[in-house]
C-alpha atoms as a PDB file:
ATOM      1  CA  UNK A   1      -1.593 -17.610   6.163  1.00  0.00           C
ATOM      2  CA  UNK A   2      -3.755 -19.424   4.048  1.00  0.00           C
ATOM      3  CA  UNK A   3      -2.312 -21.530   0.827  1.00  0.00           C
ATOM      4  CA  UNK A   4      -4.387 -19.816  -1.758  1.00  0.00           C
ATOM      5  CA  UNK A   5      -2.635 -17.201  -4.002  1.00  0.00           C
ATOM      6  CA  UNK A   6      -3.034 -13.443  -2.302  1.00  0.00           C
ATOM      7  CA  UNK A   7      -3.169 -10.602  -4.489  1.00  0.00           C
ATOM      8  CA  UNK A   8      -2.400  -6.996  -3.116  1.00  0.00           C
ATOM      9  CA  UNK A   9      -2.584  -4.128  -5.270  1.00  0.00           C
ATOM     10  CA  UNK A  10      -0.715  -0.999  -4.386  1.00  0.00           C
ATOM     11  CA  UNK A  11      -1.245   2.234  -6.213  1.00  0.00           C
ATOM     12  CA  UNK A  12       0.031   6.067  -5.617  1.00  0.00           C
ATOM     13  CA  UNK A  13       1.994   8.333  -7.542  1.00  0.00           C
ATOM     14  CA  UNK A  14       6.013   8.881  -8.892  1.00  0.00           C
ATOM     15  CA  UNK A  15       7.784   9.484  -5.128  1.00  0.00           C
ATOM     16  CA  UNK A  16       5.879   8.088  -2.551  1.00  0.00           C
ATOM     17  CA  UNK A  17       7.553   4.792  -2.235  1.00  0.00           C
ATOM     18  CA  UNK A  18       4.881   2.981  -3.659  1.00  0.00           C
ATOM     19  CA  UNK A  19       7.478   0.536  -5.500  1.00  0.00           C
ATOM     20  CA  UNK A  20       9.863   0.257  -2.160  1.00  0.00           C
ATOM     21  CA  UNK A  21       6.746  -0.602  -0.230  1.00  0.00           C
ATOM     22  CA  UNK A  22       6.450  -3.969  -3.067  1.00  0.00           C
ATOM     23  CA  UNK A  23       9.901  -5.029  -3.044  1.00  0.00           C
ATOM     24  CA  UNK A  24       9.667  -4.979   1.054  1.00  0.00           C
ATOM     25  CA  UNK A  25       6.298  -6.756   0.917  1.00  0.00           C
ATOM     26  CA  UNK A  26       8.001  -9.612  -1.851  1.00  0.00           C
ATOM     27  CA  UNK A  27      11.023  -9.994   0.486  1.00  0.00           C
ATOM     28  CA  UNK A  28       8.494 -10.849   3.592  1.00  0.00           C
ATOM     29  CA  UNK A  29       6.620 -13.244   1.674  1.00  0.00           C
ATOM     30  CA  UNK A  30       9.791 -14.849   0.316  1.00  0.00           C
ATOM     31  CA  UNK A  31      11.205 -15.310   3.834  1.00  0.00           C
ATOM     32  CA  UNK A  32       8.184 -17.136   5.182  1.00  0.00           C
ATOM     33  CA  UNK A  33       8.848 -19.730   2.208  1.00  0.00           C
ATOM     34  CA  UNK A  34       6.064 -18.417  -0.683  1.00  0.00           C
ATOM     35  CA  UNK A  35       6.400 -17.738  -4.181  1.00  0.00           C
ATOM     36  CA  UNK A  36       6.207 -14.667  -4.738  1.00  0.00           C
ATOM     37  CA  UNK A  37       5.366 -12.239  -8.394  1.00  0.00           C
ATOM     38  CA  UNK A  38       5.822  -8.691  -8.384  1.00  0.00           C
ATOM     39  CA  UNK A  39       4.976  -6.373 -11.316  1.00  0.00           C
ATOM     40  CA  UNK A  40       5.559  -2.466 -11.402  1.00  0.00           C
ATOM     41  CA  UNK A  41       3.836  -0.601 -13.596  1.00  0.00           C
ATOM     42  CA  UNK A  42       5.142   3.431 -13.870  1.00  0.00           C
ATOM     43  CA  UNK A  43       3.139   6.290 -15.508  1.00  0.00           C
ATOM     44  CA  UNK A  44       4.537   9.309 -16.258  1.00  0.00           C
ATOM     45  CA  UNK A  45       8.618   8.525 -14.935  1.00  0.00           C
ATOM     46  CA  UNK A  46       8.993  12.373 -13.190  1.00  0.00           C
ATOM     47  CA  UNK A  47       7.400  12.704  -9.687  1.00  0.00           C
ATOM     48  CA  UNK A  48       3.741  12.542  -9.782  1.00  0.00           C
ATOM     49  CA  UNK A  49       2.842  10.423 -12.241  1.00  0.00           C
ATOM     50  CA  UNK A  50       0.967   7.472 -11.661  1.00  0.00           C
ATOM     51  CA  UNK A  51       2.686   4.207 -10.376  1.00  0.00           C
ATOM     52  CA  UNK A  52       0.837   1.006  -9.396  1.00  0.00           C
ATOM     53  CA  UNK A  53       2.607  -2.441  -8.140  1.00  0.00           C
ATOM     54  CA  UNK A  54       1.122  -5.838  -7.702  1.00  0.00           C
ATOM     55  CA  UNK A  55       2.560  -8.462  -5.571  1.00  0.00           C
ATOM     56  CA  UNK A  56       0.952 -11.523  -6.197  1.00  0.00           C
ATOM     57  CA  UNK A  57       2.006 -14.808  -3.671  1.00  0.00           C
ATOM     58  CA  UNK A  58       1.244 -18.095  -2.638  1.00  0.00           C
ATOM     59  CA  UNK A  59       2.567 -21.831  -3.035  1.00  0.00           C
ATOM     60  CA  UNK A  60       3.152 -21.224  -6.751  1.00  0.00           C
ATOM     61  CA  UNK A  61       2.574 -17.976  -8.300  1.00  0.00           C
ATOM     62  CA  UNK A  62       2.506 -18.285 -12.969  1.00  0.00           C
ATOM     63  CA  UNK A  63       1.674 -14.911 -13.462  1.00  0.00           C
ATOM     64  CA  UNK A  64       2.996 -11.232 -11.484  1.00  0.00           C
ATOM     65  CA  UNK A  65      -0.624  -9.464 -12.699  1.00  0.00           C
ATOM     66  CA  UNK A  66      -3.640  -9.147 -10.647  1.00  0.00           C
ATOM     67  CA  UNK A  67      -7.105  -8.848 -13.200  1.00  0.00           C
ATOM     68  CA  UNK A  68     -10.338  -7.075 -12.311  1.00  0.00           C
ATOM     69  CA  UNK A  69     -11.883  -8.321  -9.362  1.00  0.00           C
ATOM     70  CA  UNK A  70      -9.235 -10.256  -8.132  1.00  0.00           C
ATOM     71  CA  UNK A  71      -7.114  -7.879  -5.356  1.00  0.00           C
ATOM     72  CA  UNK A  72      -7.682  -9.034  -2.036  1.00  0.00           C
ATOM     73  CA  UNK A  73      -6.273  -5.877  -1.036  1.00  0.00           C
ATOM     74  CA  UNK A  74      -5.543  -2.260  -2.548  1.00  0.00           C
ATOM     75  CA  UNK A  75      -3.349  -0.378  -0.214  1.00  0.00           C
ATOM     76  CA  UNK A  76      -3.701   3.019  -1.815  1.00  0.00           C
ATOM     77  CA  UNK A  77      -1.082   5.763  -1.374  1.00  0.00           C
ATOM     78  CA  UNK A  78      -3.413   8.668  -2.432  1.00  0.00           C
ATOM     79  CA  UNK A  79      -7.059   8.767  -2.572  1.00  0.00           C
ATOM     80  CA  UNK A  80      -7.536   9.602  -6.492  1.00  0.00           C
ATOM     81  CA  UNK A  81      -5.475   6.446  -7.717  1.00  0.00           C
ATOM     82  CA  UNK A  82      -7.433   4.001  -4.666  1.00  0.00           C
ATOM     83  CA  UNK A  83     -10.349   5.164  -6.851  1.00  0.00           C
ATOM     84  CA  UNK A  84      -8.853   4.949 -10.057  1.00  0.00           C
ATOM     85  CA  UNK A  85      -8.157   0.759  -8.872  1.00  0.00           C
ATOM     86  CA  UNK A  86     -10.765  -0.211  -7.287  1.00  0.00           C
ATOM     87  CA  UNK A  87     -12.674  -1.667 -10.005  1.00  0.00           C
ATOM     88  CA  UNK A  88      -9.790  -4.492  -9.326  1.00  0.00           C
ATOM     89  CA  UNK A  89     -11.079  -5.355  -5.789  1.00  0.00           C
ATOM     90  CA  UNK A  90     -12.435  -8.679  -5.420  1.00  0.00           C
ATOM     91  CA  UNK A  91     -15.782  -8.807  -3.676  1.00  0.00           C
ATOM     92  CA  UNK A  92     -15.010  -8.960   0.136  1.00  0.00           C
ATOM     93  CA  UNK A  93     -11.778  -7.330  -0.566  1.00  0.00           C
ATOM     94  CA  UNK A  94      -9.990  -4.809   1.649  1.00  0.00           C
ATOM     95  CA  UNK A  95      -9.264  -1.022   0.874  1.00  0.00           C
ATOM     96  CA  UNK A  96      -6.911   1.098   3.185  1.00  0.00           C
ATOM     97  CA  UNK A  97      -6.372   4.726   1.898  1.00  0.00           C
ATOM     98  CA  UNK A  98      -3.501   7.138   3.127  1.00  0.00           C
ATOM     99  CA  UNK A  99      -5.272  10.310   3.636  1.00  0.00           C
ATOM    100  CA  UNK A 100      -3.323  12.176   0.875  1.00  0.00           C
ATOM    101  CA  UNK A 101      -3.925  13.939  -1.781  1.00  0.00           C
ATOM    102  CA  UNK A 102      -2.082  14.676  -4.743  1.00  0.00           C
ATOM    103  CA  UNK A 103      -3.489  17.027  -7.219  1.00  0.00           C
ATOM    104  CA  UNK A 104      -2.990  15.304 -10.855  1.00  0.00           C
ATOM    105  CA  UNK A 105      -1.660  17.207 -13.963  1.00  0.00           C
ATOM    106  CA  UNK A 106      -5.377  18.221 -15.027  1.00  0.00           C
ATOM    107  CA  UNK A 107      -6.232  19.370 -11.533  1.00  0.00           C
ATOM    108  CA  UNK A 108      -3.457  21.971 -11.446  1.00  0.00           C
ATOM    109  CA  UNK A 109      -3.962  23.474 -14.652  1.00  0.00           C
ATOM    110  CA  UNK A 110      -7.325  23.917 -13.723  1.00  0.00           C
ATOM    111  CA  UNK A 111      -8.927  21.624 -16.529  1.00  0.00           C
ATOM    112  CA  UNK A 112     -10.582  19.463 -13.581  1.00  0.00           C
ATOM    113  CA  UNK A 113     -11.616  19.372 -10.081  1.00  0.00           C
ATOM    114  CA  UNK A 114     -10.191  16.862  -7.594  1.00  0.00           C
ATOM    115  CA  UNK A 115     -13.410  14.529  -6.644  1.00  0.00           C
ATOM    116  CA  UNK A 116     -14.523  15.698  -3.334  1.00  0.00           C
ATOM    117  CA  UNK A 117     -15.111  12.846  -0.185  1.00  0.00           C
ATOM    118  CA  UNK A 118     -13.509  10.667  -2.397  1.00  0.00           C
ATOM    119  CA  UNK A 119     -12.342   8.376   0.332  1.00  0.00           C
ATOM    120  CA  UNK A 120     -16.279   8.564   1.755  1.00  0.00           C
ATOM    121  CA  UNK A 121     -17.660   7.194  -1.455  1.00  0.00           C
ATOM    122  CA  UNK A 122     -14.895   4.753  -1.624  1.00  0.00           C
ATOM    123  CA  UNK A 123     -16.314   3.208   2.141  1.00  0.00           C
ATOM    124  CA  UNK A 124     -19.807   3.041   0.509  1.00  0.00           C
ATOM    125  CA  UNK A 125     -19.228   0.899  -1.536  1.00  0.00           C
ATOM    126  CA  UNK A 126     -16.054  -1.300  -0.161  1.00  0.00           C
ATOM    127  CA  UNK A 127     -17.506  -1.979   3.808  1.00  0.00           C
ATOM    128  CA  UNK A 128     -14.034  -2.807   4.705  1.00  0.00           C
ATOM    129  CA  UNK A 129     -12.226   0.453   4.080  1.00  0.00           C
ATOM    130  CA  UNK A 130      -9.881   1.557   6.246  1.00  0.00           C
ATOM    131  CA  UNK A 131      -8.398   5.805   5.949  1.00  0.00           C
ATOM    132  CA  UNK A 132      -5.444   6.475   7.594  1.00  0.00           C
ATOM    133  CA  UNK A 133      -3.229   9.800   8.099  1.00  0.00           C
ATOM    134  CA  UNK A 134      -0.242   7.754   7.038  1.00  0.00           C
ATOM    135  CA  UNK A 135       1.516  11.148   6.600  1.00  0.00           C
ATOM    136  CA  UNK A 136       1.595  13.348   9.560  1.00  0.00           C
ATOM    137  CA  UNK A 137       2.398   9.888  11.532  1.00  0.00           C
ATOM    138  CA  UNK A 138       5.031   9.271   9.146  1.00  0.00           C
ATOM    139  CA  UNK A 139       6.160  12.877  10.276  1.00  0.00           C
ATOM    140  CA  UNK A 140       5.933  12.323  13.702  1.00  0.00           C
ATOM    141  CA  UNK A 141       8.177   9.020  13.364  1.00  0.00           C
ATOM    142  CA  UNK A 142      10.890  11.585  12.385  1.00  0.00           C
ATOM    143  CA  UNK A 143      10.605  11.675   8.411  1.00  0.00           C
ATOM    144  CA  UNK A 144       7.315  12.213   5.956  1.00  0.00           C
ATOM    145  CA  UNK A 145       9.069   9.489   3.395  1.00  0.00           C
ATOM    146  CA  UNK A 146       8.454   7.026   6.016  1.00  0.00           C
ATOM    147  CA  UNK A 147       4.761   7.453   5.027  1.00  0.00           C
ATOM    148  CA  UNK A 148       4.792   4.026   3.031  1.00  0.00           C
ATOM    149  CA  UNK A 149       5.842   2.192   5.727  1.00  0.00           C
ATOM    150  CA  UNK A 150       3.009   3.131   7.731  1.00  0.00           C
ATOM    151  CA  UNK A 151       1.030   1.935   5.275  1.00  0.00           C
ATOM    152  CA  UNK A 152       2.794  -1.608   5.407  1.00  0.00           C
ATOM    153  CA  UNK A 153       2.061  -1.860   9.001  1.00  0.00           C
ATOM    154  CA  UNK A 154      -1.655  -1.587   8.220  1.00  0.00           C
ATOM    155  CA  UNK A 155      -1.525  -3.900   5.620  1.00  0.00           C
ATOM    156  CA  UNK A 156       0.860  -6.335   8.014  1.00  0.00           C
ATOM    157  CA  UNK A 157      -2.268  -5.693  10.294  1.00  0.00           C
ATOM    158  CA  UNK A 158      -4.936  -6.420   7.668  1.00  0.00           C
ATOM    159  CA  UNK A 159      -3.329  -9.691   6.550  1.00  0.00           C
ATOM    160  CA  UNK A 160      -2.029 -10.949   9.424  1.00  0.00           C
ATOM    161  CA  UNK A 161       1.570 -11.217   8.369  1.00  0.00           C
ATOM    162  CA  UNK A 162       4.036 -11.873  11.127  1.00  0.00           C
ATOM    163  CA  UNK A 163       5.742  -8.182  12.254  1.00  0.00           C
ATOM    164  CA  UNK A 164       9.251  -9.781  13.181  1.00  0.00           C
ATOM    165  CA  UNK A 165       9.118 -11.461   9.475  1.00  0.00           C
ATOM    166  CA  UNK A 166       8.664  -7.534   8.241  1.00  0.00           C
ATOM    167  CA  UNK A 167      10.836  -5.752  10.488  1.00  0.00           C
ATOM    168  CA  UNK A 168      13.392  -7.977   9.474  1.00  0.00           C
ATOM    169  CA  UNK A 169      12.569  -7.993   5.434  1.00  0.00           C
ATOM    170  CA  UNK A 170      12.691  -3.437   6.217  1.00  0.00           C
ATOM    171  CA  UNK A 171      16.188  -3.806   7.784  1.00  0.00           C
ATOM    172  CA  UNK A 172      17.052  -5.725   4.463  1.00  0.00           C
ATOM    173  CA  UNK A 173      15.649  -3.178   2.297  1.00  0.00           C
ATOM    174  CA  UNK A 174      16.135   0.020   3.926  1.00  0.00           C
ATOM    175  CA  UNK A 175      19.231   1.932   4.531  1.00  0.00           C
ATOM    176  CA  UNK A 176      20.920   1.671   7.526  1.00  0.00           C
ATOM    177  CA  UNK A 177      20.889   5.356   8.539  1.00  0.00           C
ATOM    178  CA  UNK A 178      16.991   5.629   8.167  1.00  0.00           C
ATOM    179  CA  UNK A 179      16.499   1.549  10.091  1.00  0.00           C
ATOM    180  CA  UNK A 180      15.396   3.442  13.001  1.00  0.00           C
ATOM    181  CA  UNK A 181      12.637   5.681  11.602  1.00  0.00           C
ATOM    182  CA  UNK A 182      11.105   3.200   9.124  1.00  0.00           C
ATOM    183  CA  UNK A 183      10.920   0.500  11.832  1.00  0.00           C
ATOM    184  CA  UNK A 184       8.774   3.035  14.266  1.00  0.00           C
ATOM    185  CA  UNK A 185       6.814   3.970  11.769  1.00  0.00           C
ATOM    186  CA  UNK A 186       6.285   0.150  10.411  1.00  0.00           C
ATOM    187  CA  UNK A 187       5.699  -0.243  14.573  1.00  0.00           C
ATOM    188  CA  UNK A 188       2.958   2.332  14.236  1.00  0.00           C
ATOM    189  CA  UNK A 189       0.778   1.310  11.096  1.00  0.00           C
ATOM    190  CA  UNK A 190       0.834  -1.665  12.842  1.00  0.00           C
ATOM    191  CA  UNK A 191      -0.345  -0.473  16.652  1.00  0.00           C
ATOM    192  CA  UNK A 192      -2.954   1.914  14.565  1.00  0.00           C
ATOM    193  CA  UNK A 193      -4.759  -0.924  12.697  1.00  0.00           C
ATOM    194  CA  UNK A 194      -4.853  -3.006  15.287  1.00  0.00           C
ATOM    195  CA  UNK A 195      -6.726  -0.043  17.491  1.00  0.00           C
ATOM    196  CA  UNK A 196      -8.904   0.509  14.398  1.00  0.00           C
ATOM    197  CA  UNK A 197      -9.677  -3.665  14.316  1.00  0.00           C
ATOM    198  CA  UNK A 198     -10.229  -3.807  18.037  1.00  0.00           C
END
């Protein structure tokens, strides 16, 4: 990996293991020798509100916040917050989307509409955008919470981080009864990007 500073912003909502995803992500880039800043921001604390987590690393890292224009990547859990962020995307930057969608607190009591092809408009305008059904692999691994871990396998993918270094920074993080499923579906994200890159 290069010695500039990388900035990965990762958005979703309360419950999908948007901040577990950061801490695993921090320990990698700690055991391959970089400093590493992580800031979590939460919205609303019960499930479904908004959560967003930057992990900011490099040879020496000041400051845990990414500003506008300055993500390198925005691994979105859900397709309203990867277009709530995006304004934070450098130019050149890369988007992956899990195909989920999480209806907001406006959306359910019927004061707005969830934004149709959001993901779509999102690939317009960011070439690099990549949508995957972290999800239903996630379910097919053996548990749906294993969705974020997916995710980390595409963004392993995307930034060409070193799998054993994450597979060994999941065991860390993860419990031991639920190694098994997060490492096949880490295994997964990874095998799908690199079909979707190929």
């Amino acid at each position: 990996m290069p010695n500039q500073t990388r900035n990965i912003l990762i958005v979703g909502v309360g419950g999908q293991g948007t901040l577990l995803t950061s801490r695993i992500i921090a320990q990698v880039v700690v055991q391959m020798g970089y400093d590493v800043k992580v800031s979590e921001i939460h919205g609303m604390a019960q499930r479904g509100g908004s959560v967003v987590s930057q992990v900011r690393y490099g040879e020496k890292i000041y400051s845990p916040i990414i500003k506008k224009g300055d993500a390198d990547v925005l691994l979105a859990f859900e397709k309203l917050e990867a277009a709530r962020w995006l304004d934070y995307l450098k130019p050149g930057g890369k988007v992956i989307i899990n195909n989920d969608r999480v209806d907001p607190l406006p959306v359910m009591t019927g004061k707005a509409k969830y934004p149709q092809d959001i993901d779509q408009k999102i690939a317009a305008l960011v070439p690099d955008t990549t949508t995957v059904d972290a999800t239903a692999i996630a379910i097919e691994c053996g548990n749906v919470k294993a969705a974020n871990v997916v995710l980390v396998g595409m963004l392993s993918g995307a930034m060409e981080i070193p799998a054993e270094e994450v597979e060994k920074a999941i065991a860390t993080m993860v419990p031991a009864r639920a190694l098994e499923v997060n490492l096949k579906a880490f295994r997964e994200g990874e095998k799908l990007f690199a079909a979707m890159a190929g």
